[in-house]
Protein backbone atom coordinates (compact mmCIF):
# COMPACT_ATOMS: atom_id res chain seq x y z
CA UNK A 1 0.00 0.00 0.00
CA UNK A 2 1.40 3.48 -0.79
CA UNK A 3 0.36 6.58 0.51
CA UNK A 4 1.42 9.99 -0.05
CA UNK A 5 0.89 11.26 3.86
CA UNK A 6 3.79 12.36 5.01
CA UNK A 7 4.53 14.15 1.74
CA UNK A 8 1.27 16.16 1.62
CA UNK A 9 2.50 16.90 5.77
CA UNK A 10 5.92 17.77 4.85
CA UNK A 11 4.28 20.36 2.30
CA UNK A 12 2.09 21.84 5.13
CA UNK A 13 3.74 25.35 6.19
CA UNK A 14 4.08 25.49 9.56
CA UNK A 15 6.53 25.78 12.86
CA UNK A 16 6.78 23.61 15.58
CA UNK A 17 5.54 20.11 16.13
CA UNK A 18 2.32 18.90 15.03
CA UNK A 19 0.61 16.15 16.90
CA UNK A 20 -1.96 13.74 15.27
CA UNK A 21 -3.84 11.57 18.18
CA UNK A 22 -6.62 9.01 16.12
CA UNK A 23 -9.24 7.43 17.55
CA UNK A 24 -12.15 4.98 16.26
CA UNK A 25 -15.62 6.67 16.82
CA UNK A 26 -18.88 5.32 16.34
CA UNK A 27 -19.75 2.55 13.75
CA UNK A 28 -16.88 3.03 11.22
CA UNK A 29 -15.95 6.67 11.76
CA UNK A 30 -12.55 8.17 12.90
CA UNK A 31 -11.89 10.96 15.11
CA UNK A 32 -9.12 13.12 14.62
CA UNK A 33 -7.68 15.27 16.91
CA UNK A 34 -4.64 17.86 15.30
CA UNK A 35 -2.69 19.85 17.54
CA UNK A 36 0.25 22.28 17.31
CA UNK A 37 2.53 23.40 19.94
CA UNK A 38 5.63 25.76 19.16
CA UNK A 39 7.71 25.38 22.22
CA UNK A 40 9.34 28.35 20.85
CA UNK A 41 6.17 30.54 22.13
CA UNK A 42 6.77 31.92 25.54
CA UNK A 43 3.13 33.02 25.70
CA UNK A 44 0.99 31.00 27.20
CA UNK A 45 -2.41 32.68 25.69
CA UNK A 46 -0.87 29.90 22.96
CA UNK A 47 -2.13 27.20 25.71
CA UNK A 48 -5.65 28.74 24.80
CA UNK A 49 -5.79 27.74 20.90
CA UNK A 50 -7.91 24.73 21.17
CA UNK A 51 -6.65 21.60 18.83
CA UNK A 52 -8.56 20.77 15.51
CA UNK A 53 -11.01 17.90 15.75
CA UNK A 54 -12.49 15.97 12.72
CA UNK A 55 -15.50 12.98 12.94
CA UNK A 56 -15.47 11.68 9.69
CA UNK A 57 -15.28 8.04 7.77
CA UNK A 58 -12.14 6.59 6.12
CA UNK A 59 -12.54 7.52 2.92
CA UNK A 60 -13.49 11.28 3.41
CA UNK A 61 -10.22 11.79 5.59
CA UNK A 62 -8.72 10.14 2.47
CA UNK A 63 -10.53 13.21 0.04
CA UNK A 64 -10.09 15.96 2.08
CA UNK A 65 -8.64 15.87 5.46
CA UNK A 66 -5.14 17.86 4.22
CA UNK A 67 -7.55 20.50 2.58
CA UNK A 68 -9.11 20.73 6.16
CA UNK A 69 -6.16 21.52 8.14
CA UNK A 70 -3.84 23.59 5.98
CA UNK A 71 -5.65 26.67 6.43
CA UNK A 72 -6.12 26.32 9.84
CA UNK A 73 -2.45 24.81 10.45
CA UNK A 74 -0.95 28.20 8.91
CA UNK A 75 -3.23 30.44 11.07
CA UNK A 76 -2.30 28.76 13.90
CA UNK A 77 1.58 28.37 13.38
CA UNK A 78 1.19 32.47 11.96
CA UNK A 79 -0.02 32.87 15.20
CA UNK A 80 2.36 31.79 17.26
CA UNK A 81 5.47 32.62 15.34
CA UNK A 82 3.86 36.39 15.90
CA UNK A 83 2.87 35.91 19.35
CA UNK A 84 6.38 34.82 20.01
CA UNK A 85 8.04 38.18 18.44
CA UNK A 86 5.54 40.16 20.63
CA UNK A 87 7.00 38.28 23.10
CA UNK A 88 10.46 38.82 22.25
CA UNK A 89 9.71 43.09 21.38
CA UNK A 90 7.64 43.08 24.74
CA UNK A 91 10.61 41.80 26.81
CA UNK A 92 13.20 44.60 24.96
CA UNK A 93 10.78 46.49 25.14
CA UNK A 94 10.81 45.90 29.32
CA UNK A 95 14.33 45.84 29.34
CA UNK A 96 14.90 49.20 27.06
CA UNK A 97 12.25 50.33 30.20
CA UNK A 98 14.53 49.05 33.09
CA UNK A 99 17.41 50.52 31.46
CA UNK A 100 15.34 53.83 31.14
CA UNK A 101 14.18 53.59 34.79
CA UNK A 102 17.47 53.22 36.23
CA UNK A 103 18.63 56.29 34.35
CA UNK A 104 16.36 58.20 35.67
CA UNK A 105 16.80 57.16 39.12
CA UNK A 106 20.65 58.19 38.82
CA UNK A 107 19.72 61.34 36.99
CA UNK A 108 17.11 61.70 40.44
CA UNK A 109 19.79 60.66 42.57
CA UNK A 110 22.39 62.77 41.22
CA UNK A 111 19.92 66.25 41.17
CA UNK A 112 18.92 65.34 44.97
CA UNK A 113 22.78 65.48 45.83
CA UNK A 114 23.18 68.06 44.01
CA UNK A 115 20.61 69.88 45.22
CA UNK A 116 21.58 69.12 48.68
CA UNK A 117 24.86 70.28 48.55
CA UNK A 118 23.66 73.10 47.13
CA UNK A 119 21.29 74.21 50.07
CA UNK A 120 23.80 72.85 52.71
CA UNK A 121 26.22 75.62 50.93
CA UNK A 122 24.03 78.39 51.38
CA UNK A 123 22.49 77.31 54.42
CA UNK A 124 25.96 77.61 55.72
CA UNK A 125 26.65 80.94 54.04
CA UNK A 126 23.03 81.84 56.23
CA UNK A 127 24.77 80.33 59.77
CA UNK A 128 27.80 82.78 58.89
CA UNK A 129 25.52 85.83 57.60
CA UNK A 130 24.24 85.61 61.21
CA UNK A 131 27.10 85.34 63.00
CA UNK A 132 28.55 88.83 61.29
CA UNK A 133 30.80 86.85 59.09
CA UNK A 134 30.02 88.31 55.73
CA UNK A 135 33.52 87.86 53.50
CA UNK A 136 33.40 83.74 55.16
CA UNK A 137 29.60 83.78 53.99
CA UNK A 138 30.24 85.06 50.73
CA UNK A 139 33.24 82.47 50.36
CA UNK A 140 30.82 79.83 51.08
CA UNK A 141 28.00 80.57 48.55
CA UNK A 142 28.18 78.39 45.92
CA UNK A 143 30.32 78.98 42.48
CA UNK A 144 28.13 79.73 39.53
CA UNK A 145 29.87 77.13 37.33
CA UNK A 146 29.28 75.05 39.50
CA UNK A 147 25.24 75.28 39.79
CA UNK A 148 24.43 77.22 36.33
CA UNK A 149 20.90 76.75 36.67
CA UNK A 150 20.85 78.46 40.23
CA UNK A 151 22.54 81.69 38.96
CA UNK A 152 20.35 84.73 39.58
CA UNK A 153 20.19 83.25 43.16
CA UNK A 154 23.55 82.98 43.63
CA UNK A 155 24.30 86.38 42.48
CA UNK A 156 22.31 88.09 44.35
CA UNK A 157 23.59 86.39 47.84
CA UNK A 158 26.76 87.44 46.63
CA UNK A 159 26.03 90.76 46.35
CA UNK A 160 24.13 91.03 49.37
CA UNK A 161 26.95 89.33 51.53
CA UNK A 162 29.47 92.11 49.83
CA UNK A 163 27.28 94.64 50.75
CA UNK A 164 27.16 94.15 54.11
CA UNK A 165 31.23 93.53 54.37
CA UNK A 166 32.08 96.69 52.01
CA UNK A 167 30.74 99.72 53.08
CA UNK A 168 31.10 103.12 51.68
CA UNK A 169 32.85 106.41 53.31
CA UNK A 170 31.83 110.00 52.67
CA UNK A 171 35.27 109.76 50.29
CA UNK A 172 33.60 107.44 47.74
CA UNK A 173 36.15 104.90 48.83
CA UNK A 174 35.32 101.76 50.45
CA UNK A 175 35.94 100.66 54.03
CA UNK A 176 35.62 97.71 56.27
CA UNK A 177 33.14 98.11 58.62
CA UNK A 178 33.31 100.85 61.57
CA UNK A 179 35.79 100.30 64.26
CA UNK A 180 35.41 103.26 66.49
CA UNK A 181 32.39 105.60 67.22
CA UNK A 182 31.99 109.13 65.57
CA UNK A 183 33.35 110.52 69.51
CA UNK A 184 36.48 108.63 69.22
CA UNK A 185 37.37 109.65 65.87
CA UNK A 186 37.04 113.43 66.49
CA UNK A 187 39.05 113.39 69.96
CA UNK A 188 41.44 110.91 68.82
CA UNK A 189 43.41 113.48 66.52
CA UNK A 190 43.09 116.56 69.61
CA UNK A 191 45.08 115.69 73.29
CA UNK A 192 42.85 116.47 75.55
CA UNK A 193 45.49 119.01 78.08
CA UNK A 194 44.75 118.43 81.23
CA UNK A 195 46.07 121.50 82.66
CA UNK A 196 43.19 123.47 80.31
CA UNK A 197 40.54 121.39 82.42
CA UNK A 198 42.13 122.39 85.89
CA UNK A 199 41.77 126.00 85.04
């Protein structure tokens, strides 16, 4: 007896492994039961795809039981083949997203200690302002360079801290601040005779 079978299967398109299970029905009938599995798939929505199942007699599995299953065969093995690329693009896809998420979190990470040193600098430049250390307080505010974003505010402090260490005389020049009282200045240039007093 020869049989064409396995040619007309070798012809089918598909991908993975196809599994025939035959059974005798009722009176003389067959029941066929096709199922493919592509181990290849990692989605299991593929464990959903229910298998093919024919009741028929001898003879009309001999006349048409390849034209049955080749449509269906292709859709199926389509299927999977493109359920396992989604698979493939979802899980770059996830690990383009981890990559992304851990760059953010340094670019986070790196702002907050930025930031941070940032307001510990001028908080300290505030602890000197209020101890009457200006020049130390203006040393401490940060460098514009430095934080180039944060550059109007620095300014500012800077100028406001040489303010208050710079102040101007009645010459135009600039002086550090007062050391002695208006009094002292004016009797500090005239000895003060004693013998005028006694008088």
């Amino acid at each position: 007896m020869n049989t064409n079978f396995f040619n007309q299967i070798q012809q089918l398109d598909f991908t993975g492994v196809l599994q025939l299970n035959i059974s005798k029905g009722i009176e003389s009938n067959l029941i066929v039961t096709v199922l493919l599995n592509n181990e290849q798939c990692g989605d299991s929505a593929k464990n959903g795809i229910p298998p093919l199942t024919f009741n028929a007699t001898p003879q009309e599995f001999d006349e048409g039981f390849f034209e049955q299953i080749t449509t269906p065969i292709q859709k199926v093995s389509g299927l999977m083949v493109d359920m396992e690329k989604f698979q493939k693009q979802l899980d770059e896809a996830k690990a383009q997203s981890a990559i992304e998420k851990a760059k953010t979190e340094k670019e986070k990470k790196e702002k907050e200690a930025k930031d941070k040193k940032f307001k510990d600098a001028m908080a300290k430049a505030d602890e000197l302002e209020k101890e009457g250390k200006f020049r130390e307080a203006w040393i401490k505010v940060p460098d514009i360079t430095e934080f180039p974003e944060k550059a109007d505010e620095i300014r500012k402090r800077k100028i406001s801290l040489s303010d208050k260490f710079a102040t101007p005389s009645l010459f135009g020049a600039t002086e550090e601040a007062p050391h002695e009282s208006p009094e002292e200045a004016v009797t500090a240039d005239y000895p003060i005779d004693e013998a005028d007093e006694e008088e």
